[in-house]
PDB file of N, CA and C in Angstrom:
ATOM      1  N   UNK A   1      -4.989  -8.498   3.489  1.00  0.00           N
ATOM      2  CA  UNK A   1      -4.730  -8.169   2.102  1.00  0.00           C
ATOM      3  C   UNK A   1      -5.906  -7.352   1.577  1.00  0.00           C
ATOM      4  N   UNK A   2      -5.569  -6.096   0.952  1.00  0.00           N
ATOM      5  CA  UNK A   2      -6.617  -5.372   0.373  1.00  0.00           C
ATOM      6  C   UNK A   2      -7.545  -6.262  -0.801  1.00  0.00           C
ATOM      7  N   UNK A   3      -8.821  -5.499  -1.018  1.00  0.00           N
ATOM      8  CA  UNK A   3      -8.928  -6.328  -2.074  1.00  0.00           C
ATOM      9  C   UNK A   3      -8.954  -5.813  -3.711  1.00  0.00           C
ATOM     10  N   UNK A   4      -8.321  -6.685  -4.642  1.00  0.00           N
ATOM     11  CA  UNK A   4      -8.044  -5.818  -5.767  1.00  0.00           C
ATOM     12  C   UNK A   4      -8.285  -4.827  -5.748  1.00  0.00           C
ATOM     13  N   UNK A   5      -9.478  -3.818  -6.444  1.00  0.00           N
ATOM     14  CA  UNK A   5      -9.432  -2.623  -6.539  1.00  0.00           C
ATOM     15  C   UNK A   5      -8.850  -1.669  -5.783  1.00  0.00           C
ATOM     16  N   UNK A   6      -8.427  -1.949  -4.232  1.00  0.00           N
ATOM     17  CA  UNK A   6      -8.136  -1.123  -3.261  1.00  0.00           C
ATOM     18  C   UNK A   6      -6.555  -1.713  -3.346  1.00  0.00           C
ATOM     19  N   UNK A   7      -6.121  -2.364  -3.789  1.00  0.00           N
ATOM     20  CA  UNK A   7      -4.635  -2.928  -3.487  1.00  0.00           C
ATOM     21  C   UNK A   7      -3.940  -2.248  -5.309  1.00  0.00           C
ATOM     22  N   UNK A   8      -5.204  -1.898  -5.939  1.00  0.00           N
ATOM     23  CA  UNK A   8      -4.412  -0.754  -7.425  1.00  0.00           C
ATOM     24  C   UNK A   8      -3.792   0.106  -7.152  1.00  0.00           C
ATOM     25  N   UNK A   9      -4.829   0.970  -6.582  1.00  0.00           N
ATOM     26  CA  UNK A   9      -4.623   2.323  -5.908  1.00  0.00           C
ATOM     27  C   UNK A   9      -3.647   2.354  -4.881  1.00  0.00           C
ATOM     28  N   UNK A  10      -3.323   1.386  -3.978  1.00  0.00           N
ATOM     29  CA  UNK A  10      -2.188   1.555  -2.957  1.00  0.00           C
ATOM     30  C   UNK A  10      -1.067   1.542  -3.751  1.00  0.00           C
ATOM     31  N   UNK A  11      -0.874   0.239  -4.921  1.00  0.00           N
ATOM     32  CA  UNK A  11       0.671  -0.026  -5.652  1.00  0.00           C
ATOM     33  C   UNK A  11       0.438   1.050  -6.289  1.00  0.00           C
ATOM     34  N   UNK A  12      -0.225   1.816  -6.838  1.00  0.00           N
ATOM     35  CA  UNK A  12       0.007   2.772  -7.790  1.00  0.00           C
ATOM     36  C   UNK A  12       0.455   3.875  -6.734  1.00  0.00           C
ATOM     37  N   UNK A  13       0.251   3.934  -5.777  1.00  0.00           N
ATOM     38  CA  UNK A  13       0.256   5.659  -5.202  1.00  0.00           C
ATOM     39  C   UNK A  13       1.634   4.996  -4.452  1.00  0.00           C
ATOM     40  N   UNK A  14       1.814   3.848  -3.930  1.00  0.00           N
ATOM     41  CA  UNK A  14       2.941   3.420  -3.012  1.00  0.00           C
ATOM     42  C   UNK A  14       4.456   2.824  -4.078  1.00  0.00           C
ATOM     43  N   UNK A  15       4.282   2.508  -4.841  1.00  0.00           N
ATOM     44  CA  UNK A  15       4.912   1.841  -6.055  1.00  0.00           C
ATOM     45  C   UNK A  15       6.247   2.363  -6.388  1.00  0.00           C
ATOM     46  N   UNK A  16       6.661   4.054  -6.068  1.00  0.00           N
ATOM     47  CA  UNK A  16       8.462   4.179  -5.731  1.00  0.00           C
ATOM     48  C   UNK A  16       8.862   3.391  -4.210  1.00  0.00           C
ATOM     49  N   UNK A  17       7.506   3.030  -3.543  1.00  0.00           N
ATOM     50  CA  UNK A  17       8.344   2.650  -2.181  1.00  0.00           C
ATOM     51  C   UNK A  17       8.453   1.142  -1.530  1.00  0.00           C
ATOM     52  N   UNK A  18       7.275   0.424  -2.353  1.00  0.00           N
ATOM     53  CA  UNK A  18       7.226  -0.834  -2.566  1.00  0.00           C
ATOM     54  C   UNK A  18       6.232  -1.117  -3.201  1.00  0.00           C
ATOM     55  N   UNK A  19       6.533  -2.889  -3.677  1.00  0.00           N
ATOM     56  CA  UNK A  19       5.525  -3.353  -4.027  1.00  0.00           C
ATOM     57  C   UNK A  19       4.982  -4.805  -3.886  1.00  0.00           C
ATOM     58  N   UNK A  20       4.012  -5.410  -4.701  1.00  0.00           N
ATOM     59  CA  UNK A  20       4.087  -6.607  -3.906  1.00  0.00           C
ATOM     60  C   UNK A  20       4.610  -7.704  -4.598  1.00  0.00           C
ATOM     61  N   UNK A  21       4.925  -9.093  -4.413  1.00  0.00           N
ATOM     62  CA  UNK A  21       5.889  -9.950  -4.892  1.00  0.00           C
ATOM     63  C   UNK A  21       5.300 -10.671  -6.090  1.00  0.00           C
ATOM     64  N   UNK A  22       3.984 -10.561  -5.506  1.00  0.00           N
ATOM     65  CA  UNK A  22       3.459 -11.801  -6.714  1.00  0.00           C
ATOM     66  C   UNK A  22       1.756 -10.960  -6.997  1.00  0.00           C
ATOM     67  N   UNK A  23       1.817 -10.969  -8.263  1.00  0.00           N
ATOM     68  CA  UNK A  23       2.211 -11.311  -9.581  1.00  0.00           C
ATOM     69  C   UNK A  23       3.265 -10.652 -10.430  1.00  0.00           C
ATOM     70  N   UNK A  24       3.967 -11.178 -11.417  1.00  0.00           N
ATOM     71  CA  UNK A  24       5.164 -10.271 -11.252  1.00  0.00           C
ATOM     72  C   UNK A  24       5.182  -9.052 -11.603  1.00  0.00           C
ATOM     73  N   UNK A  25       6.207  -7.813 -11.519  1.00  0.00           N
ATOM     74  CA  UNK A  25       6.024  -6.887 -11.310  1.00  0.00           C
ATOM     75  C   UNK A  25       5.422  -6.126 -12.651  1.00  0.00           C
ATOM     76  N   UNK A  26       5.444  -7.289 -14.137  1.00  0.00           N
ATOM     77  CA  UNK A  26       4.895  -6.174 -15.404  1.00  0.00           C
ATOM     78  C   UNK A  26       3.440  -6.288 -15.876  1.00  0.00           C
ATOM     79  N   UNK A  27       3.224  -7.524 -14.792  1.00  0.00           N
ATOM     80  CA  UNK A  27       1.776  -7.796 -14.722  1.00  0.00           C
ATOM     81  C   UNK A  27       0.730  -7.324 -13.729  1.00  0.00           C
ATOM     82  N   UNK A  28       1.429  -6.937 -12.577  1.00  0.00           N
ATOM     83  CA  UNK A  28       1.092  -5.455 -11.921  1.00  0.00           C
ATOM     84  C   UNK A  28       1.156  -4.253 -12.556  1.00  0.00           C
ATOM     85  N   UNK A  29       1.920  -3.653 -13.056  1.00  0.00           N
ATOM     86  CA  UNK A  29       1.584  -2.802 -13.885  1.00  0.00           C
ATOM     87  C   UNK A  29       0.096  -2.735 -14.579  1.00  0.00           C
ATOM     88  N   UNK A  30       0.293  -3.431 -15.374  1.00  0.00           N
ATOM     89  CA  UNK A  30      -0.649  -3.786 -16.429  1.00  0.00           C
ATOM     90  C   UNK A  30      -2.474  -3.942 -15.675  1.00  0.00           C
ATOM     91  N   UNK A  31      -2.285  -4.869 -14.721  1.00  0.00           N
ATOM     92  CA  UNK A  31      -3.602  -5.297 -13.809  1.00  0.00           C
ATOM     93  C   UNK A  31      -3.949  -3.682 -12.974  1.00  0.00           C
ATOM     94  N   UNK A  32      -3.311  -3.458 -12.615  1.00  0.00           N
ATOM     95  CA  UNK A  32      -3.221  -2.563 -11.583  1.00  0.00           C
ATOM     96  C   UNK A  32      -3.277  -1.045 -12.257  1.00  0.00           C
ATOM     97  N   UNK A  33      -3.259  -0.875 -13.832  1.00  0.00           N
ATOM     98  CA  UNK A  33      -3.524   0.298 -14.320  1.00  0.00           C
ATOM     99  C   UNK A  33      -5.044   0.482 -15.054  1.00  0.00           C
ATOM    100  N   UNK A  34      -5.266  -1.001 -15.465  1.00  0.00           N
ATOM    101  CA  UNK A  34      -6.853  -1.492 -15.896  1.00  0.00           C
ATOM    102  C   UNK A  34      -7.645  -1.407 -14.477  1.00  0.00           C
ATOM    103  N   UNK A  35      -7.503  -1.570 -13.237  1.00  0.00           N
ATOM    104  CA  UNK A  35      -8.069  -1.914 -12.442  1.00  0.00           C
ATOM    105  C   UNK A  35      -8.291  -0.349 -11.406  1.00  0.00           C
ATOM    106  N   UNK A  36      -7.062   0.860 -11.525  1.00  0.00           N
ATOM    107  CA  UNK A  36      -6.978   1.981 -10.894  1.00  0.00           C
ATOM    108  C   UNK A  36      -8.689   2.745 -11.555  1.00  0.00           C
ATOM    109  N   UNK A  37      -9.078   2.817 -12.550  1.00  0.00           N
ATOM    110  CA  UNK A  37      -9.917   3.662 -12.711  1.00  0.00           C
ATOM    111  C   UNK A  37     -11.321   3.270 -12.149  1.00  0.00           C
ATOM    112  N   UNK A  38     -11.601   1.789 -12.290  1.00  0.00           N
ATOM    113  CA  UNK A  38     -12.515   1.666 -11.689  1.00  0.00           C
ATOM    114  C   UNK A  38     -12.353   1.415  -9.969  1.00  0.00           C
ATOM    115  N   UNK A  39     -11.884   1.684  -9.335  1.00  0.00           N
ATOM    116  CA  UNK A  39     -11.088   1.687  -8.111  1.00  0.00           C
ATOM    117  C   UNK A  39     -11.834   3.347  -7.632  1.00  0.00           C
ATOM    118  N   UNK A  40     -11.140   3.850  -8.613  1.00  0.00           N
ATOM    119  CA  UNK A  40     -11.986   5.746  -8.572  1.00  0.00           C
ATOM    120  C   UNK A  40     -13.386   5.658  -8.063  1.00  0.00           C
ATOM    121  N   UNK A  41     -13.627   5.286  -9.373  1.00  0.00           N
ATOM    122  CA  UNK A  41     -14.669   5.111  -9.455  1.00  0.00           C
ATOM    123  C   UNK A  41     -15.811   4.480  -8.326  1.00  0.00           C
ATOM    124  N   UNK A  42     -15.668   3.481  -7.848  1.00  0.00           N
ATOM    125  CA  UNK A  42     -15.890   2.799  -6.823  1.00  0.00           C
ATOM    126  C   UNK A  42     -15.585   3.750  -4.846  1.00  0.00           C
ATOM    127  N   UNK A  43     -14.943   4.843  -5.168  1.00  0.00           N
ATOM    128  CA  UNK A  43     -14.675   5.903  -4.541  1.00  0.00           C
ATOM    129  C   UNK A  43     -13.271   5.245  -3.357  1.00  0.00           C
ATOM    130  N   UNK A  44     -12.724   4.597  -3.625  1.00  0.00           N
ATOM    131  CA  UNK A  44     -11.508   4.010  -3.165  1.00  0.00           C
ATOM    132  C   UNK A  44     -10.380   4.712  -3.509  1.00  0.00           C
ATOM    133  N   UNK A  45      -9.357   4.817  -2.618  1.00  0.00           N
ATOM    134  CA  UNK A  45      -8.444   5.561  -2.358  1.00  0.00           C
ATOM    135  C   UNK A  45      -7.294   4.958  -1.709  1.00  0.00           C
ATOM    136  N   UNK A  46      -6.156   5.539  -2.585  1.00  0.00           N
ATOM    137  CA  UNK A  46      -4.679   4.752  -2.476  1.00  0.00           C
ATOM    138  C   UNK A  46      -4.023   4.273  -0.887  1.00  0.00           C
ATOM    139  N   UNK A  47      -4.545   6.011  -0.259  1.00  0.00           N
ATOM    140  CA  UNK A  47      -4.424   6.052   1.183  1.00  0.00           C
ATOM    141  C   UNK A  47      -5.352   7.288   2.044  1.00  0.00           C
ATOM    142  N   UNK A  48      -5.353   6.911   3.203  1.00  0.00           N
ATOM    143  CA  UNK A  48      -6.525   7.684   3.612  1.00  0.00           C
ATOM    144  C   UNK A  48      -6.101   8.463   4.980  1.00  0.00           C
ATOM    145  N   UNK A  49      -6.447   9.848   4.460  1.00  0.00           N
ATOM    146  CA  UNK A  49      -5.558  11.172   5.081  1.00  0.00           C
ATOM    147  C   UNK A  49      -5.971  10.419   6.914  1.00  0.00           C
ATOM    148  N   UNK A  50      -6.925  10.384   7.252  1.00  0.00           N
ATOM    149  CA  UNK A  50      -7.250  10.211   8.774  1.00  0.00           C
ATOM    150  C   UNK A  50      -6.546   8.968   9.360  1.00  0.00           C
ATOM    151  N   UNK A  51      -6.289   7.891   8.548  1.00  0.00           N
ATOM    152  CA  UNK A  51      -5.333   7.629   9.534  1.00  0.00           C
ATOM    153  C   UNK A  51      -3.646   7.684   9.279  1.00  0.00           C
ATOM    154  N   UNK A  52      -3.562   8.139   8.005  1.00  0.00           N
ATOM    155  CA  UNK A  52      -1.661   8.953   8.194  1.00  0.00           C
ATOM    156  C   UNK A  52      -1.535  10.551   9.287  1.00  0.00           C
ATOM    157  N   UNK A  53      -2.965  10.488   9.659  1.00  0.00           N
ATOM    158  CA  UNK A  53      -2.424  11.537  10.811  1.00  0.00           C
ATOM    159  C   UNK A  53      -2.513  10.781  12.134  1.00  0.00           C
ATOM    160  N   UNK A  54      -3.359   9.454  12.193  1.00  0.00           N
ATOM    161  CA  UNK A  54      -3.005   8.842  13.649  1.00  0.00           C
ATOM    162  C   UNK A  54      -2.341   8.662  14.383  1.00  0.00           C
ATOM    163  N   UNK A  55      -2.115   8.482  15.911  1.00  0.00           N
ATOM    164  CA  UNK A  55      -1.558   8.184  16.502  1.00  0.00           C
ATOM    165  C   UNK A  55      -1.247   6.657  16.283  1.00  0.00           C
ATOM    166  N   UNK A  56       0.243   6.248  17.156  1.00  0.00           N
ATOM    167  CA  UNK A  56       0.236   4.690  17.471  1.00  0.00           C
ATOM    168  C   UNK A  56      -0.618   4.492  18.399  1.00  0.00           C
ATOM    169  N   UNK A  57      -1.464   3.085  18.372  1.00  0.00           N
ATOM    170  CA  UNK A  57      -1.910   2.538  19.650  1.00  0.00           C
ATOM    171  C   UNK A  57      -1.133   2.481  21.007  1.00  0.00           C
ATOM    172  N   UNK A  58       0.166   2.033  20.777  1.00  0.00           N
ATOM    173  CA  UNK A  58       0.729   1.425  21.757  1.00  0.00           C
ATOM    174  C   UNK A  58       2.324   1.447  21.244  1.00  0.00           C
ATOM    175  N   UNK A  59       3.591   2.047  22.054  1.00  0.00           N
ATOM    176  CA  UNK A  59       4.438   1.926  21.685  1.00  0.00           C
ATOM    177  C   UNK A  59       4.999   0.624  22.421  1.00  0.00           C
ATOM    178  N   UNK A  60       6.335   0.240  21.503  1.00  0.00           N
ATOM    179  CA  UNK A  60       7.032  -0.510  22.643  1.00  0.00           C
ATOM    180  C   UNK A  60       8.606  -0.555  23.033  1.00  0.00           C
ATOM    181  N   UNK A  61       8.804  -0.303  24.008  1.00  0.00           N
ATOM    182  CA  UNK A  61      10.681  -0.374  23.832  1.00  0.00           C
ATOM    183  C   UNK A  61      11.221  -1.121  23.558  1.00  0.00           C
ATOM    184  N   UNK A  62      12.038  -0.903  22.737  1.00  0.00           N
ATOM    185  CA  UNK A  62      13.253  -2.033  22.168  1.00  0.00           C
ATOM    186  C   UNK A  62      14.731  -1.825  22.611  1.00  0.00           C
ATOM    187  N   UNK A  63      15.510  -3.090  22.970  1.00  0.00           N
ATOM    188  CA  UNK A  63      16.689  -3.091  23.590  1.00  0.00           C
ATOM    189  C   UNK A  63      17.761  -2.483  21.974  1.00  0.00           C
ATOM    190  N   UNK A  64      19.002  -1.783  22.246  1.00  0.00           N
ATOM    191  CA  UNK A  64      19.254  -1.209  20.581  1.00  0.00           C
ATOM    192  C   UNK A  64      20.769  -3.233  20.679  1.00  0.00           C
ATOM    193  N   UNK A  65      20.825  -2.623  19.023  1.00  0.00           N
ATOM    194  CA  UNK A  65      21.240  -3.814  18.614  1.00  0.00           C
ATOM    195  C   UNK A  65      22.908  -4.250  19.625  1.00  0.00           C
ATOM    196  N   UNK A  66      23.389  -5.073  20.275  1.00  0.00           N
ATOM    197  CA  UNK A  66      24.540  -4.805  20.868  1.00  0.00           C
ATOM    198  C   UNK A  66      25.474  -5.138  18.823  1.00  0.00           C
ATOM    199  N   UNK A  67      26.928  -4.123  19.116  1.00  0.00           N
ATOM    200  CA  UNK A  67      27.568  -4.069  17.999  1.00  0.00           C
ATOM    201  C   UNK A  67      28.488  -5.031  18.400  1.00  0.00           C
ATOM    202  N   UNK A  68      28.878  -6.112  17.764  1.00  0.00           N
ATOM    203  CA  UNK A  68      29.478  -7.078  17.823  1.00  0.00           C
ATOM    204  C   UNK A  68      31.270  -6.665  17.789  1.00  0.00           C
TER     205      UNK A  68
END
């Protein structure tokens, strides 16, 4: 689990694609818009370009679903 300041910046930049369960979602808002600037500030970042260009470690094969 990130820790606060770094878990603002993820729901804020990730937040059309998910989010997290608890606390509820208008109190995320709220925490998580007080908490984004000093997050900046602190030089933390939502997501970080070097590893959305990584490779996987390790793939693995999966059998596909049999259709019933």
């Amino acid at each position: 689990m990130p820790n606060p300041p770094q878990a603002a910046l993820f729901a804020r930049e990730f937040g059309d694609m998910l989010y997290f369960t608890k606390p509820p979602r208008a109190v995320q808002k709220v925490l998580f818009a007080v908490l984004a600037p000093t997050a900046r500030l602190l030089v933390y970042k939502g997501s970080y370009p070097e590893y959305l260009k990584r490779e996987p470690s390790e793939m693995i094969e999966v059998e596909p679903w049999a259709i019933p």
